[in-house]
C-alpha atoms as a PDB file:
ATOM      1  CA  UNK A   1      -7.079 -16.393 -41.344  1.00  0.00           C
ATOM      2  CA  UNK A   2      -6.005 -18.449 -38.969  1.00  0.00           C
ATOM      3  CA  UNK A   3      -4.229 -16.210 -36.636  1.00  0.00           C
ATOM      4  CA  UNK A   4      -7.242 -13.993 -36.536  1.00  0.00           C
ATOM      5  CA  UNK A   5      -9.770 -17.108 -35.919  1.00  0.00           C
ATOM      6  CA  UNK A   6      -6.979 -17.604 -32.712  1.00  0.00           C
ATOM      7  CA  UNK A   7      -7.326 -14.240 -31.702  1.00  0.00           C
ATOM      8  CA  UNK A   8     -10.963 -14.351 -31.946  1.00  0.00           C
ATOM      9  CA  UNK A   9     -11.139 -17.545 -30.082  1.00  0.00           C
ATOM     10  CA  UNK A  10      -9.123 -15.915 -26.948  1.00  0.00           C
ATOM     11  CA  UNK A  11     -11.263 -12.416 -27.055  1.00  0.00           C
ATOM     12  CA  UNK A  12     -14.205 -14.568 -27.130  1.00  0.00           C
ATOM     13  CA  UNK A  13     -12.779 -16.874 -24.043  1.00  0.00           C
ATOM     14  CA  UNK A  14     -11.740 -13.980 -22.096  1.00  0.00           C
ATOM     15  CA  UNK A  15     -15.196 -12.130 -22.733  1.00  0.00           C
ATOM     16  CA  UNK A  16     -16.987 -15.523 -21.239  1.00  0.00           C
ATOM     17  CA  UNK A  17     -14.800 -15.575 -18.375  1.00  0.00           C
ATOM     18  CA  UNK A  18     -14.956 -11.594 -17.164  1.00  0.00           C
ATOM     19  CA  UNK A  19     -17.920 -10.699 -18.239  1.00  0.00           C
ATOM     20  CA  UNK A  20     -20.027 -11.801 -15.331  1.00  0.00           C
ATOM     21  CA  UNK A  21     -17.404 -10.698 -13.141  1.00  0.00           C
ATOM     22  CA  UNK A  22     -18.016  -7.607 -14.753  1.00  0.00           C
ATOM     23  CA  UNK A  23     -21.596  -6.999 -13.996  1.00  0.00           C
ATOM     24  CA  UNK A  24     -20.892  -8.148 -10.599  1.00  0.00           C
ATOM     25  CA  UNK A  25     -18.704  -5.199 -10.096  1.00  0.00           C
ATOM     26  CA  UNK A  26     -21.459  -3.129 -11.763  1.00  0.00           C
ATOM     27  CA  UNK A  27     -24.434  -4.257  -9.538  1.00  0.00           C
ATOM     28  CA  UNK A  28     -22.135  -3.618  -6.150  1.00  0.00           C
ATOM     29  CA  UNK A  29     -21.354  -0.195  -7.558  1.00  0.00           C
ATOM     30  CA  UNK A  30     -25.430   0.527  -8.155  1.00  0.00           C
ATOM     31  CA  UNK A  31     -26.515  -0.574  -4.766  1.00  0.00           C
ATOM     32  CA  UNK A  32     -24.157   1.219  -3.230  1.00  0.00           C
ATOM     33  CA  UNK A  33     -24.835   4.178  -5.060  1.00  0.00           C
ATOM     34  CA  UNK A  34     -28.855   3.287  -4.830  1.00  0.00           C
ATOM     35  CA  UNK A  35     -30.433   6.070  -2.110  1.00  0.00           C
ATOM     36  CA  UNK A  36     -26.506   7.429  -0.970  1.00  0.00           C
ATOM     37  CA  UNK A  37     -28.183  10.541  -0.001  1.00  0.00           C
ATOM     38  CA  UNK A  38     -31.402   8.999   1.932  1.00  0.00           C
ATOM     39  CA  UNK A  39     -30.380  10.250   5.281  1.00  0.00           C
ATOM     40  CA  UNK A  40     -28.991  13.258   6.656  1.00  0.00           C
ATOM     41  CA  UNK A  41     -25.248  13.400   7.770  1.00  0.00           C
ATOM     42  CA  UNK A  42     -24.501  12.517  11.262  1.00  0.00           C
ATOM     43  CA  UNK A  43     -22.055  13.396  13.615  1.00  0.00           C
ATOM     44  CA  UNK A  44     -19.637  11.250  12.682  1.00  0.00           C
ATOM     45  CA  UNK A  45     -19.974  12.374   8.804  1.00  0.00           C
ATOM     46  CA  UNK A  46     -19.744  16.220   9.637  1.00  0.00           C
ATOM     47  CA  UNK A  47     -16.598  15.515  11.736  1.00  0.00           C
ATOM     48  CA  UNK A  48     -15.356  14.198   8.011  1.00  0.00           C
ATOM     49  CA  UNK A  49     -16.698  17.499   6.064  1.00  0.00           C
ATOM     50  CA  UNK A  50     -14.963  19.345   8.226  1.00  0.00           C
ATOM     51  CA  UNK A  51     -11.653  18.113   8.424  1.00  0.00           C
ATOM     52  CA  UNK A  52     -11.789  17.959   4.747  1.00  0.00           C
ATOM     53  CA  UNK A  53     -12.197  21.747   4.693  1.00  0.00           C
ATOM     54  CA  UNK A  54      -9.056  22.145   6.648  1.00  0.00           C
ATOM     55  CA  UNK A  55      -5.484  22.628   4.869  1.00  0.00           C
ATOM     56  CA  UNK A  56      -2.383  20.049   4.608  1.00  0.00           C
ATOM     57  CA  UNK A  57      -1.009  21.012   7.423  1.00  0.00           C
ATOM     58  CA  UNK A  58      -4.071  21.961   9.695  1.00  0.00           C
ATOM     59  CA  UNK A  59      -4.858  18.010   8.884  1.00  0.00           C
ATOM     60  CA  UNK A  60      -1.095  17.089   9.915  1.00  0.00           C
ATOM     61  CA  UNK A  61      -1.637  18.840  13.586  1.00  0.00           C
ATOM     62  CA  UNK A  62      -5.230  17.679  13.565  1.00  0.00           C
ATOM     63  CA  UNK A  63      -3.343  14.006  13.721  1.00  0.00           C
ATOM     64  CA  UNK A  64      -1.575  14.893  16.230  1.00  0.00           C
ATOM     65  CA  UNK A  65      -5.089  14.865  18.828  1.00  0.00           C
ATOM     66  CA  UNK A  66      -7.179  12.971  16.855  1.00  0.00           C
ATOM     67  CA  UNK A  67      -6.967   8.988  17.035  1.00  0.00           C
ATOM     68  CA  UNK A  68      -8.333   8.904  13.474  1.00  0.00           C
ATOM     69  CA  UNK A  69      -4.860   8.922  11.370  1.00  0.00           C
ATOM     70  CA  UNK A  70      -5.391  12.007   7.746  1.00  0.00           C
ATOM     71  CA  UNK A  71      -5.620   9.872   4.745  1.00  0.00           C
ATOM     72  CA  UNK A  72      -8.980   9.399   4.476  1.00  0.00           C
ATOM     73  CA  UNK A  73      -9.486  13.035   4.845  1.00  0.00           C
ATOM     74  CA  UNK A  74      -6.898  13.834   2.359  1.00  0.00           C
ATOM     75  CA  UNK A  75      -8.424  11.695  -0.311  1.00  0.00           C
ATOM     76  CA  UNK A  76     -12.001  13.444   0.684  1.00  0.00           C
ATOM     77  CA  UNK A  77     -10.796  16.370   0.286  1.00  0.00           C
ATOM     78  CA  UNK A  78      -9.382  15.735  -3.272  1.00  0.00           C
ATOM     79  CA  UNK A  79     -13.034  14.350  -4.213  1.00  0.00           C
ATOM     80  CA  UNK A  80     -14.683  17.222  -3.156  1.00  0.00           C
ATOM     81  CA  UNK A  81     -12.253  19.228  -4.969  1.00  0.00           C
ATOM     82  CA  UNK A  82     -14.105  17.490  -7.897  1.00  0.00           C
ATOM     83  CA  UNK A  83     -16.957  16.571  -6.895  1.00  0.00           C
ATOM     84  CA  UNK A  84     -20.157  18.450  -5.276  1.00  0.00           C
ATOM     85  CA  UNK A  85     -20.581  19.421  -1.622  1.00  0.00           C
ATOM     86  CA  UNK A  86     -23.734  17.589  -1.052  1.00  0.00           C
ATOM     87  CA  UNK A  87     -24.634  13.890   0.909  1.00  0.00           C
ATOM     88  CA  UNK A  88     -23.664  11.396  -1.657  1.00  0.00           C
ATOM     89  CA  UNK A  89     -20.477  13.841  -3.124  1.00  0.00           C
ATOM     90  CA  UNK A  90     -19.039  13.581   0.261  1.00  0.00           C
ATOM     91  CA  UNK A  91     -19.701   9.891   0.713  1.00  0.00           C
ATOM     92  CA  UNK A  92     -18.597   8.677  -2.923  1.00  0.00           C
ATOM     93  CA  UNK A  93     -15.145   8.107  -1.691  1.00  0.00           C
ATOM     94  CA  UNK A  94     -17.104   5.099   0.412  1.00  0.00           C
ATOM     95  CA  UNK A  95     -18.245   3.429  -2.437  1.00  0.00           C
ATOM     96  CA  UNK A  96     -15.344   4.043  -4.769  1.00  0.00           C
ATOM     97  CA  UNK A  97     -12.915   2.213  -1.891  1.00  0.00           C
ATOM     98  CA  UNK A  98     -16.200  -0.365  -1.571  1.00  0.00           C
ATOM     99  CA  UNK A  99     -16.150  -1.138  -5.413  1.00  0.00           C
ATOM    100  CA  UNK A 100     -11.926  -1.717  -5.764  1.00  0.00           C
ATOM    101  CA  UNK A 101     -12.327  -3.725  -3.030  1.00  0.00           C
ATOM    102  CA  UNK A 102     -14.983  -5.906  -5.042  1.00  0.00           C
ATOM    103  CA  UNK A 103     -12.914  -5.782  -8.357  1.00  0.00           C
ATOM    104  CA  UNK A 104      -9.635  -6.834  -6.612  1.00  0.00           C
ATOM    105  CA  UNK A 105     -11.273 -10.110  -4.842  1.00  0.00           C
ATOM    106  CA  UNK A 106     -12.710 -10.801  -8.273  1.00  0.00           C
ATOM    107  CA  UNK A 107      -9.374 -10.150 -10.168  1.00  0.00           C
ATOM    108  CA  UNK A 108      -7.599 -12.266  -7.736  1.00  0.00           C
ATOM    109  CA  UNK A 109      -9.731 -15.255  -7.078  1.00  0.00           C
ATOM    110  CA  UNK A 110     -10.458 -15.210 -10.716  1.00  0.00           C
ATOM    111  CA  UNK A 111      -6.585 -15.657 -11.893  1.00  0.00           C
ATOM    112  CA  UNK A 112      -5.683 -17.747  -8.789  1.00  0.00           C
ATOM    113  CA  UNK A 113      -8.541 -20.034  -8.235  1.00  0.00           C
ATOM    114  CA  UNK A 114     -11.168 -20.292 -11.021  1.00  0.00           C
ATOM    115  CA  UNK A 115     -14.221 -17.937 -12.092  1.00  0.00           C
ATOM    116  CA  UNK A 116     -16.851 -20.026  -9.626  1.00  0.00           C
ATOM    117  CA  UNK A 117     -15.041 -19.130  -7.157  1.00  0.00           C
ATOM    118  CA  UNK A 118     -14.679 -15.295  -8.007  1.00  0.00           C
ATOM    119  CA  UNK A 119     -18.434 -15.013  -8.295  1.00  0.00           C
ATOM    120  CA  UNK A 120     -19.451 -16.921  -5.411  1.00  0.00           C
ATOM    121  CA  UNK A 121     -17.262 -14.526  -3.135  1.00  0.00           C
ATOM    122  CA  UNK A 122     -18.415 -11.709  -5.551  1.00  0.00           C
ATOM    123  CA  UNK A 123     -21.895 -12.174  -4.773  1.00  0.00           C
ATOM    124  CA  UNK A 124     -21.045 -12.136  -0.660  1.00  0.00           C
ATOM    125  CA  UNK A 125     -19.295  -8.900  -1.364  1.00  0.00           C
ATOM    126  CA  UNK A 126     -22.241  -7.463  -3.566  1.00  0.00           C
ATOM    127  CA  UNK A 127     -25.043  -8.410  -0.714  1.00  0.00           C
ATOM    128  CA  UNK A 128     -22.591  -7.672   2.517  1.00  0.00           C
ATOM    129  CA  UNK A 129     -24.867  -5.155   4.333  1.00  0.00           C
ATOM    130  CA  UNK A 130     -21.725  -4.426   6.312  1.00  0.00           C
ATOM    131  CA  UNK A 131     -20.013  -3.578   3.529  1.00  0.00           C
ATOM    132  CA  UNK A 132     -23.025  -1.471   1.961  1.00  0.00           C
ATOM    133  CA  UNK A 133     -23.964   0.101   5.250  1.00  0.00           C
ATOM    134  CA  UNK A 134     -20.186   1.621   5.261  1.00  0.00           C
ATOM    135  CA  UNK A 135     -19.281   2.079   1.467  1.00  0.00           C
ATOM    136  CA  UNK A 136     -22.838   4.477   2.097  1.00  0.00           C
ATOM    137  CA  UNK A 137     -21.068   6.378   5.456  1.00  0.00           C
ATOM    138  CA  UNK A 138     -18.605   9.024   5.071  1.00  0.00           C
ATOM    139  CA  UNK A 139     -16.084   7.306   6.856  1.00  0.00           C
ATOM    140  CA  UNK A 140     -12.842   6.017   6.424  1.00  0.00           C
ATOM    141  CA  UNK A 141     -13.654   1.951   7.306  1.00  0.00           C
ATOM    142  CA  UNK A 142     -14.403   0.693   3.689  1.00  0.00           C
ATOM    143  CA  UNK A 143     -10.941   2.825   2.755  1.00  0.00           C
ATOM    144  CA  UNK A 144      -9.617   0.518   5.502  1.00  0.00           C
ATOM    145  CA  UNK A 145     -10.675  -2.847   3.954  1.00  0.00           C
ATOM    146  CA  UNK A 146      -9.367  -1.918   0.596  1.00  0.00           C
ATOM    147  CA  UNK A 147      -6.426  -1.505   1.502  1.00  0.00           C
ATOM    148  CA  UNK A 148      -6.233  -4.547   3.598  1.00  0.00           C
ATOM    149  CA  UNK A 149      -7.462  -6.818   0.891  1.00  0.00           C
ATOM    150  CA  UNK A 150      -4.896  -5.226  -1.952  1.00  0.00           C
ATOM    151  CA  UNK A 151      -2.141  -5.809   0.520  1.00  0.00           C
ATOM    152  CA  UNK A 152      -2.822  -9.441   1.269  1.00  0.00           C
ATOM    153  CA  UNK A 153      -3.139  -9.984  -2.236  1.00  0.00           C
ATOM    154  CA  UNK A 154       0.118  -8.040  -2.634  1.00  0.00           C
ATOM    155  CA  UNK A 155       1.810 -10.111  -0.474  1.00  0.00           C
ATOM    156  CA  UNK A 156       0.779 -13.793  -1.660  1.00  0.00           C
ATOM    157  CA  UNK A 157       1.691 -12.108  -5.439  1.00  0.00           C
ATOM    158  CA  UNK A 158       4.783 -10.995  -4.073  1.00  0.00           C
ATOM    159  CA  UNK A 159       5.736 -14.534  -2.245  1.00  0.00           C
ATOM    160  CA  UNK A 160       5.068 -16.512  -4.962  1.00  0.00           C
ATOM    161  CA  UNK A 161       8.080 -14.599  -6.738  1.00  0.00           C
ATOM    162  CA  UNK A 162       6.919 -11.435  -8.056  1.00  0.00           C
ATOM    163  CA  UNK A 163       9.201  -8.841  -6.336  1.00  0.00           C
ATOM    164  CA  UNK A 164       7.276  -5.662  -8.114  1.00  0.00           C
ATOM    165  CA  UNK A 165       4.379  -6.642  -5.901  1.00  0.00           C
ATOM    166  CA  UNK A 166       5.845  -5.606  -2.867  1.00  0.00           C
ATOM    167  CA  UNK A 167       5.894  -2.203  -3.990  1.00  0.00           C
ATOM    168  CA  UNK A 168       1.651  -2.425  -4.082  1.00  0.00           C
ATOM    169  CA  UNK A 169       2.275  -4.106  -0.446  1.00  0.00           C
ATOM    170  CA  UNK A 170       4.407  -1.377   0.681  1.00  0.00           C
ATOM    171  CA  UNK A 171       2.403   1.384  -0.158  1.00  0.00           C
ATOM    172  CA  UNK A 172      -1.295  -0.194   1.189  1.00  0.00           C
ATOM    173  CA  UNK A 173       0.451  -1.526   3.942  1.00  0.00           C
ATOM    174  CA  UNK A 174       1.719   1.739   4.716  1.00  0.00           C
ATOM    175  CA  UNK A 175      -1.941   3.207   3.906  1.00  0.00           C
ATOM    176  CA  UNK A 176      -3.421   0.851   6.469  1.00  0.00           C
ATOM    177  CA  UNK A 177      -1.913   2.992   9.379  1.00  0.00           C
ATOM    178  CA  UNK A 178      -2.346   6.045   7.555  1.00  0.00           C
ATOM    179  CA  UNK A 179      -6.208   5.518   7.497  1.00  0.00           C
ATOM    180  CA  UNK A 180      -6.953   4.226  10.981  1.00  0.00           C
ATOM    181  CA  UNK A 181      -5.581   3.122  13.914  1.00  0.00           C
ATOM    182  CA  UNK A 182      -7.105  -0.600  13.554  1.00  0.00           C
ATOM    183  CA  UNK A 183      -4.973  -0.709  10.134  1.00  0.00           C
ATOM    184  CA  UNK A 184      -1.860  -1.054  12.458  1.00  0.00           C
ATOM    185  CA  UNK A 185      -3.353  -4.099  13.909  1.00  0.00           C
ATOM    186  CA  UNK A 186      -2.927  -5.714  10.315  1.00  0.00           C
ATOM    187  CA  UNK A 187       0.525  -3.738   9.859  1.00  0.00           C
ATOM    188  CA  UNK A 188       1.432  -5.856  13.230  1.00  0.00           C
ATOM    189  CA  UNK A 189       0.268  -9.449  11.530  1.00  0.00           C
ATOM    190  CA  UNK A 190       2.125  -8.666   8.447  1.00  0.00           C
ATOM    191  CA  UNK A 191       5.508  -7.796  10.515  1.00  0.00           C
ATOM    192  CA  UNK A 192       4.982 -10.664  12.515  1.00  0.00           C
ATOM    193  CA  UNK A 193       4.385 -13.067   9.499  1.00  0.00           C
ATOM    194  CA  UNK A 194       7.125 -11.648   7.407  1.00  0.00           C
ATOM    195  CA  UNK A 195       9.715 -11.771   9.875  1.00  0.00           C
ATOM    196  CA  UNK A 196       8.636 -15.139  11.157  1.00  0.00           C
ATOM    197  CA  UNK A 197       8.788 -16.544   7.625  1.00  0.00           C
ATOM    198  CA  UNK A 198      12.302 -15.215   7.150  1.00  0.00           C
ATOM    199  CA  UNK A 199      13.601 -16.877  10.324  1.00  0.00           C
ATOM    200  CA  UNK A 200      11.911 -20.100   9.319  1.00  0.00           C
ATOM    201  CA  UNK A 201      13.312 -20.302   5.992  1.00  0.00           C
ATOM    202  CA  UNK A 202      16.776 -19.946   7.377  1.00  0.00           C
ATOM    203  CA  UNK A 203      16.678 -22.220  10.082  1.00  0.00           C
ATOM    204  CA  UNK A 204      15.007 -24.958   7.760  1.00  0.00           C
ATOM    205  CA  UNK A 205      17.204 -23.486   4.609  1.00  0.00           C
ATOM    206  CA  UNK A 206      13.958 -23.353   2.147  1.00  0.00           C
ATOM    207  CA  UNK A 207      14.395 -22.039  -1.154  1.00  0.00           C
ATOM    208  CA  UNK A 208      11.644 -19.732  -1.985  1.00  0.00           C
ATOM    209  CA  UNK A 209      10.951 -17.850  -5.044  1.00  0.00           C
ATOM    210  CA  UNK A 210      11.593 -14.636  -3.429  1.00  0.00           C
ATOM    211  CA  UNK A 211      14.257 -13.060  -2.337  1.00  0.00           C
ATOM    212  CA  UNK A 212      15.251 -12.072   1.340  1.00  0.00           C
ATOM    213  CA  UNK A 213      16.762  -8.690   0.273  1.00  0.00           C
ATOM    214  CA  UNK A 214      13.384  -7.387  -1.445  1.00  0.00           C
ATOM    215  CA  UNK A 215      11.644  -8.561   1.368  1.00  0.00           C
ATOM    216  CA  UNK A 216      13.166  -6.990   4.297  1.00  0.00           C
ATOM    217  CA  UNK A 217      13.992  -3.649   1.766  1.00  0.00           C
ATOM    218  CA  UNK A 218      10.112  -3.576   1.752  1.00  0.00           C
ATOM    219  CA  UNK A 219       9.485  -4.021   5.262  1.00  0.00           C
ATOM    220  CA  UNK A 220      12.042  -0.876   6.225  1.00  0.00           C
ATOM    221  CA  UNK A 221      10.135   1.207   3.592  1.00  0.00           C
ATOM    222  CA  UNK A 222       6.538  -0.178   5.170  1.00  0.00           C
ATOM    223  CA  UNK A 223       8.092   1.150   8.786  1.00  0.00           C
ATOM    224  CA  UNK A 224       9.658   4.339   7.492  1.00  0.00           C
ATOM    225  CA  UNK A 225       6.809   5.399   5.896  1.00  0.00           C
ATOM    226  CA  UNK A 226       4.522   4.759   8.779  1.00  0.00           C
ATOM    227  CA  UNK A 227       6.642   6.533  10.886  1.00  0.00           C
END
Protein backbone atom coordinates (compact mmCIF):
# COMPACT_ATOMS: atom_id res chain seq x y z
CA UNK A 1 0.00 0.00 0.00
CA UNK A 2 2.51 2.11 0.50
CA UNK A 3 4.51 1.81 -2.58
CA UNK A 4 1.42 2.39 -4.60
CA UNK A 5 0.32 5.61 -2.38
CA UNK A 6 4.28 6.69 -3.59
CA UNK A 7 3.59 6.01 -6.98
CA UNK A 8 0.39 7.76 -6.87
CA UNK A 9 1.89 10.69 -5.17
CA UNK A 10 4.61 11.13 -8.16
CA UNK A 11 1.85 10.50 -11.13
CA UNK A 12 -0.16 12.98 -9.36
CA UNK A 13 3.04 15.54 -9.02
CA UNK A 14 4.07 15.03 -12.47
CA UNK A 15 0.35 15.49 -13.80
CA UNK A 16 0.35 19.08 -11.79
CA UNK A 17 3.53 20.03 -13.21
CA UNK A 18 2.93 19.10 -17.22
CA UNK A 19 -0.32 19.43 -17.49
CA UNK A 20 -0.53 23.12 -18.18
CA UNK A 21 2.42 22.81 -20.20
CA UNK A 22 0.39 20.52 -21.97
CA UNK A 23 -2.49 22.62 -23.00
CA UNK A 24 -0.07 25.23 -23.82
CA UNK A 25 1.28 23.07 -26.52
CA UNK A 26 -2.35 22.32 -27.46
CA UNK A 27 -3.61 25.98 -27.79
CA UNK A 28 -0.28 26.92 -30.07
CA UNK A 29 -1.11 23.89 -32.18
CA UNK A 30 -5.05 25.23 -32.60
CA UNK A 31 -4.18 28.73 -33.51
CA UNK A 32 -1.92 27.77 -35.77
CA UNK A 33 -4.07 25.41 -37.32
CA UNK A 34 -7.19 28.07 -36.81
CA UNK A 35 -8.02 29.52 -40.66
CA UNK A 36 -4.49 27.67 -42.30
CA UNK A 37 -6.28 27.76 -45.50
CA UNK A 38 -7.77 31.53 -45.33
CA UNK A 39 -5.70 32.81 -48.14
CA UNK A 40 -4.66 31.66 -51.38
CA UNK A 41 -0.99 30.45 -51.98
CA UNK A 42 1.45 32.98 -53.07
CA UNK A 43 4.38 32.99 -55.00
CA UNK A 44 6.57 32.09 -52.61
CA UNK A 45 4.25 28.96 -51.50
CA UNK A 46 3.85 27.62 -55.19
CA UNK A 47 7.67 27.83 -55.61
CA UNK A 48 7.39 25.15 -52.47
CA UNK A 49 4.52 22.89 -54.26
CA UNK A 50 6.51 22.67 -56.92
CA UNK A 51 9.75 21.69 -55.88
CA UNK A 52 8.02 19.20 -53.79
CA UNK A 53 6.68 17.59 -56.98
CA UNK A 54 10.15 17.18 -58.26
CA UNK A 55 12.28 13.83 -57.61
CA UNK A 56 15.47 13.26 -55.19
CA UNK A 57 17.67 14.11 -57.47
CA UNK A 58 15.84 16.87 -59.58
CA UNK A 59 15.80 18.56 -55.83
CA UNK A 60 19.72 17.79 -55.49
CA UNK A 61 20.46 19.87 -58.95
CA UNK A 62 17.67 22.25 -58.07
CA UNK A 63 20.29 23.12 -54.99
CA UNK A 64 22.71 23.59 -57.03
CA UNK A 65 20.88 27.27 -58.50
CA UNK A 66 18.68 27.83 -55.91
CA UNK A 67 19.95 29.73 -52.63
CA UNK A 68 17.20 27.93 -50.70
CA UNK A 69 19.22 24.62 -49.49
CA UNK A 70 16.35 20.85 -50.17
CA UNK A 71 15.35 19.83 -46.77
CA UNK A 72 12.47 21.59 -46.33
CA UNK A 73 11.28 20.40 -49.62
CA UNK A 74 12.17 16.91 -48.88
CA UNK A 75 10.21 16.80 -45.70
CA UNK A 76 7.15 18.53 -47.82
CA UNK A 77 7.26 16.25 -50.04
CA UNK A 78 7.03 13.27 -47.56
CA UNK A 79 3.83 15.13 -46.00
CA UNK A 80 2.17 15.39 -49.04
CA UNK A 81 2.92 11.89 -49.69
CA UNK A 82 0.46 11.57 -46.71
CA UNK A 83 -1.30 14.19 -46.56
CA UNK A 84 -3.79 16.12 -49.11
CA UNK A 85 -2.75 18.49 -51.90
CA UNK A 86 -4.73 21.39 -50.75
CA UNK A 87 -3.68 25.00 -48.70
CA UNK A 88 -3.37 23.84 -45.20
CA UNK A 89 -1.92 19.99 -46.38
CA UNK A 90 0.90 21.80 -47.92
CA UNK A 91 1.47 24.20 -45.07
CA UNK A 92 1.09 21.60 -42.07
CA UNK A 93 4.74 20.97 -42.14
CA UNK A 94 4.77 24.90 -40.78
CA UNK A 95 2.94 24.24 -37.88
CA UNK A 96 4.22 20.79 -37.06
CA UNK A 97 8.06 22.46 -36.98
CA UNK A 98 6.04 25.60 -35.08
CA UNK A 99 4.55 23.19 -32.37
CA UNK A 100 8.15 21.03 -31.56
CA UNK A 101 9.55 24.14 -31.34
CA UNK A 102 6.92 25.10 -28.50
CA UNK A 103 7.17 21.60 -26.77
CA UNK A 104 11.03 21.65 -26.72
CA UNK A 105 11.26 25.31 -24.95
CA UNK A 106 8.66 23.92 -22.57
CA UNK A 107 10.49 20.54 -22.01
CA UNK A 108 13.64 22.36 -21.46
CA UNK A 109 12.87 25.34 -19.36
CA UNK A 110 10.60 23.09 -17.47
CA UNK A 111 13.50 20.46 -16.35
CA UNK A 112 16.20 23.20 -16.21
CA UNK A 113 14.58 26.15 -14.66
CA UNK A 114 11.15 25.64 -13.04
CA UNK A 115 7.45 25.33 -14.55
CA UNK A 116 6.84 29.44 -14.19
CA UNK A 117 9.28 29.85 -16.21
CA UNK A 118 8.23 27.25 -18.98
CA UNK A 119 4.82 28.84 -19.18
CA UNK A 120 5.73 32.33 -19.14
CA UNK A 121 8.02 31.70 -22.31
CA UNK A 122 5.23 29.24 -23.44
CA UNK A 123 2.72 31.81 -23.57
CA UNK A 124 5.29 34.30 -25.77
CA UNK A 125 5.65 31.36 -28.07
CA UNK A 126 1.77 30.63 -28.20
CA UNK A 127 0.90 34.56 -29.01
CA UNK A 128 4.26 35.26 -31.29
CA UNK A 129 2.50 36.55 -34.45
CA UNK A 130 5.89 36.00 -36.03
CA UNK A 131 5.89 32.73 -35.21
CA UNK A 132 2.07 32.16 -36.24
CA UNK A 133 2.35 34.26 -39.36
CA UNK A 134 5.20 31.60 -40.53
CA UNK A 135 4.15 28.21 -38.86
CA UNK A 136 0.78 29.36 -41.33
CA UNK A 137 3.33 29.95 -44.68
CA UNK A 138 4.59 27.16 -46.63
CA UNK A 139 7.99 27.95 -46.06
CA UNK A 140 10.90 26.57 -44.64
CA UNK A 141 11.63 29.54 -41.70
CA UNK A 142 9.68 27.93 -38.73
CA UNK A 143 11.68 24.47 -39.92
CA UNK A 144 14.64 26.84 -39.40
CA UNK A 145 13.89 27.87 -35.76
CA UNK A 146 13.26 24.35 -34.71
CA UNK A 147 16.08 23.29 -35.45
CA UNK A 148 17.96 26.12 -34.00
CA UNK A 149 16.27 25.89 -30.67
CA UNK A 150 16.78 21.78 -30.42
CA UNK A 151 20.40 22.40 -31.16
CA UNK A 152 21.07 25.00 -28.51
CA UNK A 153 19.36 22.92 -26.19
CA UNK A 154 21.48 20.03 -27.52
CA UNK A 155 24.42 21.68 -26.87
CA UNK A 156 23.94 23.10 -23.16
CA UNK A 157 22.59 19.13 -22.54
CA UNK A 158 25.57 17.99 -24.11
CA UNK A 159 28.11 20.48 -22.07
CA UNK A 160 26.81 19.81 -18.97
CA UNK A 161 28.11 16.08 -19.54
CA UNK A 162 25.72 14.25 -21.55
CA UNK A 163 27.79 13.08 -24.59
CA UNK A 164 24.53 11.30 -26.38
CA UNK A 165 23.30 14.84 -26.82
CA UNK A 166 25.66 15.77 -29.28
CA UNK A 167 24.33 13.33 -31.55
CA UNK A 168 20.71 15.56 -31.44
CA UNK A 169 23.31 18.63 -31.95
CA UNK A 170 24.95 17.05 -34.79
CA UNK A 171 22.16 16.18 -36.73
CA UNK A 172 20.00 19.80 -36.24
CA UNK A 173 23.07 21.49 -36.53
CA UNK A 174 23.68 19.85 -39.66
CA UNK A 175 19.81 20.47 -40.58
CA UNK A 176 20.29 24.18 -40.01
CA UNK A 177 22.35 24.47 -43.32
CA UNK A 178 20.38 21.95 -44.94
CA UNK A 179 17.19 24.15 -44.58
CA UNK A 180 18.45 27.64 -45.38
CA UNK A 181 21.22 29.55 -45.97
CA UNK A 182 20.70 31.83 -42.68
CA UNK A 183 21.01 28.34 -40.69
CA UNK A 184 24.81 28.55 -41.55
CA UNK A 185 24.96 31.80 -39.80
CA UNK A 186 24.11 29.77 -36.50
CA UNK A 187 26.36 26.73 -37.82
CA UNK A 188 29.19 29.67 -37.80
CA UNK A 189 28.34 30.75 -33.90
CA UNK A 190 28.35 27.22 -32.85
CA UNK A 191 31.95 26.54 -34.59
CA UNK A 192 33.13 29.60 -33.25
CA UNK A 193 31.87 28.88 -29.63
CA UNK A 194 32.91 25.30 -29.62
CA UNK A 195 36.27 25.79 -30.76
CA UNK A 196 36.78 28.85 -28.63
CA UNK A 197 35.68 26.91 -25.55
CA UNK A 198 38.13 24.13 -26.31
CA UNK A 199 41.10 26.51 -26.57
CA UNK A 200 40.02 28.18 -23.36
CA UNK A 201 39.77 25.18 -21.37
CA UNK A 202 43.27 24.21 -22.30
CA UNK A 203 44.98 27.27 -21.83
CA UNK A 204 43.20 27.76 -18.33
CA UNK A 205 43.28 23.68 -17.82
CA UNK A 206 39.36 23.53 -16.71
CA UNK A 207 37.92 20.33 -16.05
CA UNK A 208 34.60 20.06 -17.64
CA UNK A 209 32.15 17.35 -17.61
CA UNK A 210 32.62 16.65 -21.17
CA UNK A 211 34.99 15.32 -23.00
CA UNK A 212 37.25 16.97 -25.77
CA UNK A 213 37.20 13.83 -28.01
CA UNK A 214 33.20 13.73 -28.30
CA UNK A 215 33.28 17.19 -28.86
CA UNK A 216 35.50 17.76 -31.71
CA UNK A 217 34.22 13.95 -33.15
CA UNK A 218 30.88 15.91 -33.33
CA UNK A 219 32.03 18.95 -34.85
CA UNK A 220 33.86 16.84 -37.94
CA UNK A 221 30.51 14.96 -38.35
CA UNK A 222 28.49 18.60 -38.13
CA UNK A 223 31.12 19.75 -41.14
CA UNK A 224 31.07 16.52 -43.09
CA UNK A 225 27.64 16.35 -43.22
CA UNK A 226 27.14 19.89 -44.30
CA UNK A 227 29.46 19.47 -46.85
Amino acid sequence: PAMRSSTHERLGHGLRRWWPLALLVLFGVGLRLFRLDRQSLWTDEAVSWSVSRLTLGEMMVLSEWDHHAPFYYLLLKVALGVMPATDAGLRAVGVAASALALAAVLIFLAREWNRSAAIYAGILMVVSSFDLYYAQEARMYTLLAAAWIISYISLVKALQGRPRWLILWAVTTTALAWTHMYGLLVVGAHFAFVVGYLIVKRLLRLTMPLADRALVLALLAVGVAIL
